[in-house]
C-alpha atoms as a PDB file:
ATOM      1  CA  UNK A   1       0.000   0.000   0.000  1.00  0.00           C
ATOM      2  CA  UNK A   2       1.062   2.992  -0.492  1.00  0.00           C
ATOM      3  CA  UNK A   3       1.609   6.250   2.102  1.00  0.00           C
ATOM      4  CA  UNK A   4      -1.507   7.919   1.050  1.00  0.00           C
ATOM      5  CA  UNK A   5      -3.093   4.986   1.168  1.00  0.00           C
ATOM      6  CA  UNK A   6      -1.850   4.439   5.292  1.00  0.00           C
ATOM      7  CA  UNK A   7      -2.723   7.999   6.000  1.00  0.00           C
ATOM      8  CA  UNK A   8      -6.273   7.211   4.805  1.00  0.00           C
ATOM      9  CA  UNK A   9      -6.826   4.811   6.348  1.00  0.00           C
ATOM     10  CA  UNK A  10      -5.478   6.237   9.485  1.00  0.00           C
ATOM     11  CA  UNK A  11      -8.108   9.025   8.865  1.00  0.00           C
ATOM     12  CA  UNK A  12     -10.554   7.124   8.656  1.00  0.00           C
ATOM     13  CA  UNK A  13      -9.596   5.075  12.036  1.00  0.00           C
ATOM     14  CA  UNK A  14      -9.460   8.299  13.746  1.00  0.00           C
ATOM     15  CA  UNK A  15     -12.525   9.001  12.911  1.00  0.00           C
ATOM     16  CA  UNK A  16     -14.206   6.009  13.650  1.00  0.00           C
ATOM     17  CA  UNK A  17     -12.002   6.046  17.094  1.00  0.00           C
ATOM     18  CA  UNK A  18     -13.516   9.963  17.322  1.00  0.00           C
ATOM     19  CA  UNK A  19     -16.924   8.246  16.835  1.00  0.00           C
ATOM     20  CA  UNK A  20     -17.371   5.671  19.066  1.00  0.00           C
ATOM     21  CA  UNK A  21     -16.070   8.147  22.205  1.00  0.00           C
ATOM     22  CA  UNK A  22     -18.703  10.193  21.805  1.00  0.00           C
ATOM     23  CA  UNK A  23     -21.174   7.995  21.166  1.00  0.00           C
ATOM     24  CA  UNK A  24     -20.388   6.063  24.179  1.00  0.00           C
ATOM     25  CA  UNK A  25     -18.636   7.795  26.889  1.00  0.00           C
ATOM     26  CA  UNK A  26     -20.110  11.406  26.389  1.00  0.00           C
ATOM     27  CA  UNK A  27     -22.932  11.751  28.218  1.00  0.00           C
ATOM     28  CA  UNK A  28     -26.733  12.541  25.878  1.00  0.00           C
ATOM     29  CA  UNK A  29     -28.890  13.732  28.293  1.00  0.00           C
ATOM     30  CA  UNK A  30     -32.503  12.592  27.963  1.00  0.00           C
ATOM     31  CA  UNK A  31     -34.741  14.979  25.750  1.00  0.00           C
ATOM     32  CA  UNK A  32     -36.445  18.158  27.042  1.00  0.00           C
ATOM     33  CA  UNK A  33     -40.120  18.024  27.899  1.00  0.00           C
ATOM     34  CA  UNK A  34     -42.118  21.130  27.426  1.00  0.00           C
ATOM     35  CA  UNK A  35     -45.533  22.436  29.111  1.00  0.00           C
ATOM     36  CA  UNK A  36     -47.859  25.009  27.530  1.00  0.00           C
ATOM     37  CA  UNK A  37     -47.150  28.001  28.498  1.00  0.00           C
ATOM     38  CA  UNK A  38     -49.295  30.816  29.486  1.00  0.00           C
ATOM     39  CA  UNK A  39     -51.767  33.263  27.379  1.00  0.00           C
ATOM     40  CA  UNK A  40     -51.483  37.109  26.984  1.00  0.00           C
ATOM     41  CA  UNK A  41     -53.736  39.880  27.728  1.00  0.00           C
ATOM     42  CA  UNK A  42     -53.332  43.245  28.857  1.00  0.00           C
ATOM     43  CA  UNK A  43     -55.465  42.506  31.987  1.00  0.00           C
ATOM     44  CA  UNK A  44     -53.970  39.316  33.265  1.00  0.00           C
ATOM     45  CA  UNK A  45     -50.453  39.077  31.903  1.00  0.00           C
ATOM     46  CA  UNK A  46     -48.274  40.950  34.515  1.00  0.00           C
ATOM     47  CA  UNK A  47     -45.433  42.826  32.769  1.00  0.00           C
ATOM     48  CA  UNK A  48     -42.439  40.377  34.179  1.00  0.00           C
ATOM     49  CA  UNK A  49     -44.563  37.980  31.837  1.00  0.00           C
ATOM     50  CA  UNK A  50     -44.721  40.223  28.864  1.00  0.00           C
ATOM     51  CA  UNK A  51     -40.969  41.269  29.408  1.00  0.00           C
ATOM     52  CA  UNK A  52     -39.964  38.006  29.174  1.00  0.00           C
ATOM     53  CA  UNK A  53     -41.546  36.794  26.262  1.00  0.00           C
ATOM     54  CA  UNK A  54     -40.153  38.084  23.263  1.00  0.00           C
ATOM     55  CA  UNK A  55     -42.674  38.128  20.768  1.00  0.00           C
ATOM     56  CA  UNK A  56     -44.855  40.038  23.681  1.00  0.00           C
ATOM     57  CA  UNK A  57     -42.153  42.547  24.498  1.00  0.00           C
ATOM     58  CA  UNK A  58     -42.002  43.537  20.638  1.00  0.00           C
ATOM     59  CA  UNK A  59     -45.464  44.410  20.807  1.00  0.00           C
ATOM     60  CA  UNK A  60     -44.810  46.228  23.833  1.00  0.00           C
ATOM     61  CA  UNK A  61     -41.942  48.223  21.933  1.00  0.00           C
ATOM     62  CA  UNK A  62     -44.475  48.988  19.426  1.00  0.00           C
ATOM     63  CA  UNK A  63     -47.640  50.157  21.056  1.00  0.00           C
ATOM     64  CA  UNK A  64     -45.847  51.434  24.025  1.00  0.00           C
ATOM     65  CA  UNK A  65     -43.241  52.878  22.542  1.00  0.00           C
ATOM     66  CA  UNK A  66     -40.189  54.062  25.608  1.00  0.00           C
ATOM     67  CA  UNK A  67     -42.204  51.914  28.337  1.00  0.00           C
ATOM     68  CA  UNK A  68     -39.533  49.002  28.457  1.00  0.00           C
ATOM     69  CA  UNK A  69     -36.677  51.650  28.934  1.00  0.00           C
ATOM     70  CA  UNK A  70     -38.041  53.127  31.892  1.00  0.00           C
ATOM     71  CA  UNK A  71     -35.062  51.925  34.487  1.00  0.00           C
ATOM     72  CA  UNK A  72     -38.501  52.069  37.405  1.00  0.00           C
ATOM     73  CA  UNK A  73     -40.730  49.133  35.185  1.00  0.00           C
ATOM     74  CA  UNK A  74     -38.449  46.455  36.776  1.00  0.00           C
ATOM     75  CA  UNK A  75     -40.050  47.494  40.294  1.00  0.00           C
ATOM     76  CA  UNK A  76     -43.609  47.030  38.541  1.00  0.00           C
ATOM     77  CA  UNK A  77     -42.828  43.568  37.222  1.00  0.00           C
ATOM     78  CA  UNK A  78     -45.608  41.527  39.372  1.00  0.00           C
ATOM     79  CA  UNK A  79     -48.532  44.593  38.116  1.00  0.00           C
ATOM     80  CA  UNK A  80     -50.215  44.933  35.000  1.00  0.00           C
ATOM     81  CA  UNK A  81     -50.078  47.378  32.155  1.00  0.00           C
ATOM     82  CA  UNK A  82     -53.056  48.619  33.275  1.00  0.00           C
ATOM     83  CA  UNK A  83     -52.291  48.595  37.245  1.00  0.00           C
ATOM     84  CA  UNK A  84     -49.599  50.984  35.797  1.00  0.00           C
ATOM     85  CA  UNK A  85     -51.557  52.885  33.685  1.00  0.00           C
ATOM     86  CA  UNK A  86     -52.023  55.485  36.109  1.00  0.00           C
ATOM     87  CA  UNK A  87     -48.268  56.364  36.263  1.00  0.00           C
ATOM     88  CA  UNK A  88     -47.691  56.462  32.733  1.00  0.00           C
ATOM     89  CA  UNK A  89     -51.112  58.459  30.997  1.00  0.00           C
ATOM     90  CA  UNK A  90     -48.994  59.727  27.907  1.00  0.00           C
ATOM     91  CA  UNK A  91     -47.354  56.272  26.680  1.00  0.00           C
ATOM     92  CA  UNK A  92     -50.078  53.909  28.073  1.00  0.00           C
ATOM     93  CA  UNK A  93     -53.322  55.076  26.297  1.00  0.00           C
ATOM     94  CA  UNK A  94     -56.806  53.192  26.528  1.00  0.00           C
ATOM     95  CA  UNK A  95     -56.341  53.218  22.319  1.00  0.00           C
ATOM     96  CA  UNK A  96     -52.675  51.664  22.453  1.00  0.00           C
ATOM     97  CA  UNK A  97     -53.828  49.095  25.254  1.00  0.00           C
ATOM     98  CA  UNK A  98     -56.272  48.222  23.302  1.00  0.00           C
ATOM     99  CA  UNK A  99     -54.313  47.487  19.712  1.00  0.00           C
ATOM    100  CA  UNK A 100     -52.042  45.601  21.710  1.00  0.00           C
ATOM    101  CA  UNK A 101     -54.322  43.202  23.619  1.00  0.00           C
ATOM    102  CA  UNK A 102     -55.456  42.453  20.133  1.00  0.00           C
ATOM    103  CA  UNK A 103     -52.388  41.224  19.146  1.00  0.00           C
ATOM    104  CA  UNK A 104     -51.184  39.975  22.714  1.00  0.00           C
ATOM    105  CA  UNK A 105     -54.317  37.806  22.379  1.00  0.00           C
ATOM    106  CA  UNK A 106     -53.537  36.487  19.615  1.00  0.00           C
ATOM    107  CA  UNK A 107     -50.345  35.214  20.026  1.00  0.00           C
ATOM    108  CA  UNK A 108     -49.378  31.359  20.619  1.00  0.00           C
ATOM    109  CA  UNK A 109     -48.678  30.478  24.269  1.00  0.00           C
ATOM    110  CA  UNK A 110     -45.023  30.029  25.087  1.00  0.00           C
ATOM    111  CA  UNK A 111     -43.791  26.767  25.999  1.00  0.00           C
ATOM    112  CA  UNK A 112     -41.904  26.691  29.449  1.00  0.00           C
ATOM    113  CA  UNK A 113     -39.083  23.721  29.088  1.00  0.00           C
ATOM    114  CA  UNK A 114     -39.189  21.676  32.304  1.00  0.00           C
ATOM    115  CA  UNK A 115     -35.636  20.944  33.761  1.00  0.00           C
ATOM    116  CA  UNK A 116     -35.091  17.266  35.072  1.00  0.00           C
ATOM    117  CA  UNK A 117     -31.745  16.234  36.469  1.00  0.00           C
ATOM    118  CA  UNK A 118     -31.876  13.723  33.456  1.00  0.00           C
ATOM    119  CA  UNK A 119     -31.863  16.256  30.561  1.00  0.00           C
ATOM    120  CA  UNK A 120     -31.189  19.911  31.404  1.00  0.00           C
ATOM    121  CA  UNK A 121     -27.083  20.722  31.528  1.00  0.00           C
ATOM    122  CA  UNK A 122     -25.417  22.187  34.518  1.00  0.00           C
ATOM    123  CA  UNK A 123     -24.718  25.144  32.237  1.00  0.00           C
ATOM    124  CA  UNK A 124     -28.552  25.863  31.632  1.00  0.00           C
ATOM    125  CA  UNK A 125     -29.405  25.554  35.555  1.00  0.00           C
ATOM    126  CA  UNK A 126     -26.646  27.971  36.399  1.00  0.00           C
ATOM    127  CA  UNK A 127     -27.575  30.143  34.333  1.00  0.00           C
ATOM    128  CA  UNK A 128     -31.529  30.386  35.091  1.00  0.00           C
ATOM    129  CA  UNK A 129     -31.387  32.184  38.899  1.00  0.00           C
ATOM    130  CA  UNK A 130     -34.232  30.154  40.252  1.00  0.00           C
ATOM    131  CA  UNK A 131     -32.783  27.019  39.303  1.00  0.00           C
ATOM    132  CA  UNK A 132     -29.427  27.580  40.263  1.00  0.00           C
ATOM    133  CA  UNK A 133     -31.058  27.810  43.655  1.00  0.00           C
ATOM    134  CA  UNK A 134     -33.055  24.794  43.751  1.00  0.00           C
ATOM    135  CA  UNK A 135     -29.945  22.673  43.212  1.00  0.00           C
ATOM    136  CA  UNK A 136     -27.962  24.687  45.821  1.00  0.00           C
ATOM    137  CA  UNK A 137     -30.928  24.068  47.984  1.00  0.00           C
ATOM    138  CA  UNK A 138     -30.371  20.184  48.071  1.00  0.00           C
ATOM    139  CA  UNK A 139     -26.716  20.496  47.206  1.00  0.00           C
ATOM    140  CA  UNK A 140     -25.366  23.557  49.015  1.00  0.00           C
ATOM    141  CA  UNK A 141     -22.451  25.094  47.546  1.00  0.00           C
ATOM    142  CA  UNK A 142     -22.304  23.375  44.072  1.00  0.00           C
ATOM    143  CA  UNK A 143     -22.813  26.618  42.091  1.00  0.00           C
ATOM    144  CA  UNK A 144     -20.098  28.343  43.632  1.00  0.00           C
ATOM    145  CA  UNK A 145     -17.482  25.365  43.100  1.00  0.00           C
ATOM    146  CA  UNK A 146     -14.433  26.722  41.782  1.00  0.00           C
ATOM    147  CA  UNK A 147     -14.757  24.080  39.550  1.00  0.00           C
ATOM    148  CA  UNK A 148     -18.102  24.250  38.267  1.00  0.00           C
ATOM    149  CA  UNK A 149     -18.008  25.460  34.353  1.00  0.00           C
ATOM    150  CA  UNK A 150     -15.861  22.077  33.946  1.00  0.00           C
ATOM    151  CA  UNK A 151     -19.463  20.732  34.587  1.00  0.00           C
ATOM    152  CA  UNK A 152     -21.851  23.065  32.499  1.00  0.00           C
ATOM    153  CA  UNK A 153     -22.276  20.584  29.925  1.00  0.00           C
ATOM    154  CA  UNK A 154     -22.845  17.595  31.698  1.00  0.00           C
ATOM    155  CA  UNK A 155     -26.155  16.529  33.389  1.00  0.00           C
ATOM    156  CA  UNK A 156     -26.965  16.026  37.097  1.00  0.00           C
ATOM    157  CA  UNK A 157     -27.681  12.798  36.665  1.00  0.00           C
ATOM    158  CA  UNK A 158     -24.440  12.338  34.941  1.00  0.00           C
ATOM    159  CA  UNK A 159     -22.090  14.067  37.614  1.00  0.00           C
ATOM    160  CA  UNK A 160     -24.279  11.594  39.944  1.00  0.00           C
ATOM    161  CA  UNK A 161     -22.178   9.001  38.861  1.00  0.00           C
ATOM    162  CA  UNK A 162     -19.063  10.678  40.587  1.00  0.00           C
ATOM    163  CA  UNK A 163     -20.502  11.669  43.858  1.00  0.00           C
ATOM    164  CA  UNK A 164     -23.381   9.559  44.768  1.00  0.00           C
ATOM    165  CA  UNK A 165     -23.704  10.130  48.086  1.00  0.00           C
ATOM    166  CA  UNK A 166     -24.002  13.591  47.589  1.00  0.00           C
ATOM    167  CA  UNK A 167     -25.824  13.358  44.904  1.00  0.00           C
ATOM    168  CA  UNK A 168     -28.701  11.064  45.787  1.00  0.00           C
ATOM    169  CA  UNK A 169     -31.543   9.691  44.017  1.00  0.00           C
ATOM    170  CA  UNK A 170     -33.306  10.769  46.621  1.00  0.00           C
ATOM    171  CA  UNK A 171     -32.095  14.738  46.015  1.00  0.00           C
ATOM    172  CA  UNK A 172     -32.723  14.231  42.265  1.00  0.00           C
ATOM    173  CA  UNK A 173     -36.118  13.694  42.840  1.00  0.00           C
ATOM    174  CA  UNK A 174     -36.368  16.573  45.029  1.00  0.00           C
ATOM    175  CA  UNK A 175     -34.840  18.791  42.635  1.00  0.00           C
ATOM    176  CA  UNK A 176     -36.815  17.190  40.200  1.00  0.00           C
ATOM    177  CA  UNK A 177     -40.186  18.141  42.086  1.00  0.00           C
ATOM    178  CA  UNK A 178     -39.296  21.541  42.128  1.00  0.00           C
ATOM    179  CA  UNK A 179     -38.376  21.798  38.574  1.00  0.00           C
ATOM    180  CA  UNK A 180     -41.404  20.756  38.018  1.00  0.00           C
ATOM    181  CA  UNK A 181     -43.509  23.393  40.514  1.00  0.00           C
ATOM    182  CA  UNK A 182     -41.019  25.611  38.798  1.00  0.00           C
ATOM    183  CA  UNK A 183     -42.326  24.984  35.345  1.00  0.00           C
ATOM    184  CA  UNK A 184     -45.672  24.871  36.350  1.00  0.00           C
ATOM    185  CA  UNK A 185     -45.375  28.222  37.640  1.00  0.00           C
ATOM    186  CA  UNK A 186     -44.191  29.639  34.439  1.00  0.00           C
ATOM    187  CA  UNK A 187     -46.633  28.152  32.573  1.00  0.00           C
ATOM    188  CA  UNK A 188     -49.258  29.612  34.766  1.00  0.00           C
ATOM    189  CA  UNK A 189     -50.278  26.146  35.952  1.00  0.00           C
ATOM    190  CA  UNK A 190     -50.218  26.612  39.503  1.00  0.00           C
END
Protein backbone atom coordinates (compact mmCIF):
# COMPACT_ATOMS: atom_id res chain seq x y z
CA UNK A 1 0.00 0.00 0.00
CA UNK A 2 1.06 2.99 -0.49
CA UNK A 3 1.61 6.25 2.10
CA UNK A 4 -1.51 7.92 1.05
CA UNK A 5 -3.09 4.99 1.17
CA UNK A 6 -1.85 4.44 5.29
CA UNK A 7 -2.72 8.00 6.00
CA UNK A 8 -6.27 7.21 4.81
CA UNK A 9 -6.83 4.81 6.35
CA UNK A 10 -5.48 6.24 9.48
CA UNK A 11 -8.11 9.03 8.86
CA UNK A 12 -10.55 7.12 8.66
CA UNK A 13 -9.60 5.08 12.04
CA UNK A 14 -9.46 8.30 13.75
CA UNK A 15 -12.52 9.00 12.91
CA UNK A 16 -14.21 6.01 13.65
CA UNK A 17 -12.00 6.05 17.09
CA UNK A 18 -13.52 9.96 17.32
CA UNK A 19 -16.92 8.25 16.84
CA UNK A 20 -17.37 5.67 19.07
CA UNK A 21 -16.07 8.15 22.20
CA UNK A 22 -18.70 10.19 21.80
CA UNK A 23 -21.17 7.99 21.17
CA UNK A 24 -20.39 6.06 24.18
CA UNK A 25 -18.64 7.79 26.89
CA UNK A 26 -20.11 11.41 26.39
CA UNK A 27 -22.93 11.75 28.22
CA UNK A 28 -26.73 12.54 25.88
CA UNK A 29 -28.89 13.73 28.29
CA UNK A 30 -32.50 12.59 27.96
CA UNK A 31 -34.74 14.98 25.75
CA UNK A 32 -36.45 18.16 27.04
CA UNK A 33 -40.12 18.02 27.90
CA UNK A 34 -42.12 21.13 27.43
CA UNK A 35 -45.53 22.44 29.11
CA UNK A 36 -47.86 25.01 27.53
CA UNK A 37 -47.15 28.00 28.50
CA UNK A 38 -49.29 30.82 29.49
CA UNK A 39 -51.77 33.26 27.38
CA UNK A 40 -51.48 37.11 26.98
CA UNK A 41 -53.74 39.88 27.73
CA UNK A 42 -53.33 43.25 28.86
CA UNK A 43 -55.47 42.51 31.99
CA UNK A 44 -53.97 39.32 33.27
CA UNK A 45 -50.45 39.08 31.90
CA UNK A 46 -48.27 40.95 34.51
CA UNK A 47 -45.43 42.83 32.77
CA UNK A 48 -42.44 40.38 34.18
CA UNK A 49 -44.56 37.98 31.84
CA UNK A 50 -44.72 40.22 28.86
CA UNK A 51 -40.97 41.27 29.41
CA UNK A 52 -39.96 38.01 29.17
CA UNK A 53 -41.55 36.79 26.26
CA UNK A 54 -40.15 38.08 23.26
CA UNK A 55 -42.67 38.13 20.77
CA UNK A 56 -44.86 40.04 23.68
CA UNK A 57 -42.15 42.55 24.50
CA UNK A 58 -42.00 43.54 20.64
CA UNK A 59 -45.46 44.41 20.81
CA UNK A 60 -44.81 46.23 23.83
CA UNK A 61 -41.94 48.22 21.93
CA UNK A 62 -44.48 48.99 19.43
CA UNK A 63 -47.64 50.16 21.06
CA UNK A 64 -45.85 51.43 24.03
CA UNK A 65 -43.24 52.88 22.54
CA UNK A 66 -40.19 54.06 25.61
CA UNK A 67 -42.20 51.91 28.34
CA UNK A 68 -39.53 49.00 28.46
CA UNK A 69 -36.68 51.65 28.93
CA UNK A 70 -38.04 53.13 31.89
CA UNK A 71 -35.06 51.93 34.49
CA UNK A 72 -38.50 52.07 37.41
CA UNK A 73 -40.73 49.13 35.18
CA UNK A 74 -38.45 46.46 36.78
CA UNK A 75 -40.05 47.49 40.29
CA UNK A 76 -43.61 47.03 38.54
CA UNK A 77 -42.83 43.57 37.22
CA UNK A 78 -45.61 41.53 39.37
CA UNK A 79 -48.53 44.59 38.12
CA UNK A 80 -50.21 44.93 35.00
CA UNK A 81 -50.08 47.38 32.16
CA UNK A 82 -53.06 48.62 33.28
CA UNK A 83 -52.29 48.59 37.24
CA UNK A 84 -49.60 50.98 35.80
CA UNK A 85 -51.56 52.89 33.68
CA UNK A 86 -52.02 55.48 36.11
CA UNK A 87 -48.27 56.36 36.26
CA UNK A 88 -47.69 56.46 32.73
CA UNK A 89 -51.11 58.46 31.00
CA UNK A 90 -48.99 59.73 27.91
CA UNK A 91 -47.35 56.27 26.68
CA UNK A 92 -50.08 53.91 28.07
CA UNK A 93 -53.32 55.08 26.30
CA UNK A 94 -56.81 53.19 26.53
CA UNK A 95 -56.34 53.22 22.32
CA UNK A 96 -52.68 51.66 22.45
CA UNK A 97 -53.83 49.09 25.25
CA UNK A 98 -56.27 48.22 23.30
CA UNK A 99 -54.31 47.49 19.71
CA UNK A 100 -52.04 45.60 21.71
CA UNK A 101 -54.32 43.20 23.62
CA UNK A 102 -55.46 42.45 20.13
CA UNK A 103 -52.39 41.22 19.15
CA UNK A 104 -51.18 39.97 22.71
CA UNK A 105 -54.32 37.81 22.38
CA UNK A 106 -53.54 36.49 19.62
CA UNK A 107 -50.34 35.21 20.03
CA UNK A 108 -49.38 31.36 20.62
CA UNK A 109 -48.68 30.48 24.27
CA UNK A 110 -45.02 30.03 25.09
CA UNK A 111 -43.79 26.77 26.00
CA UNK A 112 -41.90 26.69 29.45
CA UNK A 113 -39.08 23.72 29.09
CA UNK A 114 -39.19 21.68 32.30
CA UNK A 115 -35.64 20.94 33.76
CA UNK A 116 -35.09 17.27 35.07
CA UNK A 117 -31.75 16.23 36.47
CA UNK A 118 -31.88 13.72 33.46
CA UNK A 119 -31.86 16.26 30.56
CA UNK A 120 -31.19 19.91 31.40
CA UNK A 121 -27.08 20.72 31.53
CA UNK A 122 -25.42 22.19 34.52
CA UNK A 123 -24.72 25.14 32.24
CA UNK A 124 -28.55 25.86 31.63
CA UNK A 125 -29.40 25.55 35.55
CA UNK A 126 -26.65 27.97 36.40
CA UNK A 127 -27.58 30.14 34.33
CA UNK A 128 -31.53 30.39 35.09
CA UNK A 129 -31.39 32.18 38.90
CA UNK A 130 -34.23 30.15 40.25
CA UNK A 131 -32.78 27.02 39.30
CA UNK A 132 -29.43 27.58 40.26
CA UNK A 133 -31.06 27.81 43.65
CA UNK A 134 -33.05 24.79 43.75
CA UNK A 135 -29.94 22.67 43.21
CA UNK A 136 -27.96 24.69 45.82
CA UNK A 137 -30.93 24.07 47.98
CA UNK A 138 -30.37 20.18 48.07
CA UNK A 139 -26.72 20.50 47.21
CA UNK A 140 -25.37 23.56 49.02
CA UNK A 141 -22.45 25.09 47.55
CA UNK A 142 -22.30 23.38 44.07
CA UNK A 143 -22.81 26.62 42.09
CA UNK A 144 -20.10 28.34 43.63
CA UNK A 145 -17.48 25.36 43.10
CA UNK A 146 -14.43 26.72 41.78
CA UNK A 147 -14.76 24.08 39.55
CA UNK A 148 -18.10 24.25 38.27
CA UNK A 149 -18.01 25.46 34.35
CA UNK A 150 -15.86 22.08 33.95
CA UNK A 151 -19.46 20.73 34.59
CA UNK A 152 -21.85 23.06 32.50
CA UNK A 153 -22.28 20.58 29.92
CA UNK A 154 -22.85 17.60 31.70
CA UNK A 155 -26.15 16.53 33.39
CA UNK A 156 -26.97 16.03 37.10
CA UNK A 157 -27.68 12.80 36.66
CA UNK A 158 -24.44 12.34 34.94
CA UNK A 159 -22.09 14.07 37.61
CA UNK A 160 -24.28 11.59 39.94
CA UNK A 161 -22.18 9.00 38.86
CA UNK A 162 -19.06 10.68 40.59
CA UNK A 163 -20.50 11.67 43.86
CA UNK A 164 -23.38 9.56 44.77
CA UNK A 165 -23.70 10.13 48.09
CA UNK A 166 -24.00 13.59 47.59
CA UNK A 167 -25.82 13.36 44.90
CA UNK A 168 -28.70 11.06 45.79
CA UNK A 169 -31.54 9.69 44.02
CA UNK A 170 -33.31 10.77 46.62
CA UNK A 171 -32.09 14.74 46.01
CA UNK A 172 -32.72 14.23 42.26
CA UNK A 173 -36.12 13.69 42.84
CA UNK A 174 -36.37 16.57 45.03
CA UNK A 175 -34.84 18.79 42.63
CA UNK A 176 -36.82 17.19 40.20
CA UNK A 177 -40.19 18.14 42.09
CA UNK A 178 -39.30 21.54 42.13
CA UNK A 179 -38.38 21.80 38.57
CA UNK A 180 -41.40 20.76 38.02
CA UNK A 181 -43.51 23.39 40.51
CA UNK A 182 -41.02 25.61 38.80
CA UNK A 183 -42.33 24.98 35.34
CA UNK A 184 -45.67 24.87 36.35
CA UNK A 185 -45.38 28.22 37.64
CA UNK A 186 -44.19 29.64 34.44
CA UNK A 187 -46.63 28.15 32.57
CA UNK A 188 -49.26 29.61 34.77
CA UNK A 189 -50.28 26.15 35.95
CA UNK A 190 -50.22 26.61 39.50
Amino acid sequence: MSRKSWMALGGVGLLVAALAVWTYLVPHPEPQQVLGGKRYSVADSTIGDLLAFDEARALLDRYLPGLTGIRQLAVAEPLSLQDVQPFYPTIITDERLAQLNAELVQLEPSGVVLYTAASTQVGVLLDDPEARAIVDRYLPGFSANEQIDQARGFTLKFIQKFDPAMVSDEVLIHIDQDFEALAKQRAGQS
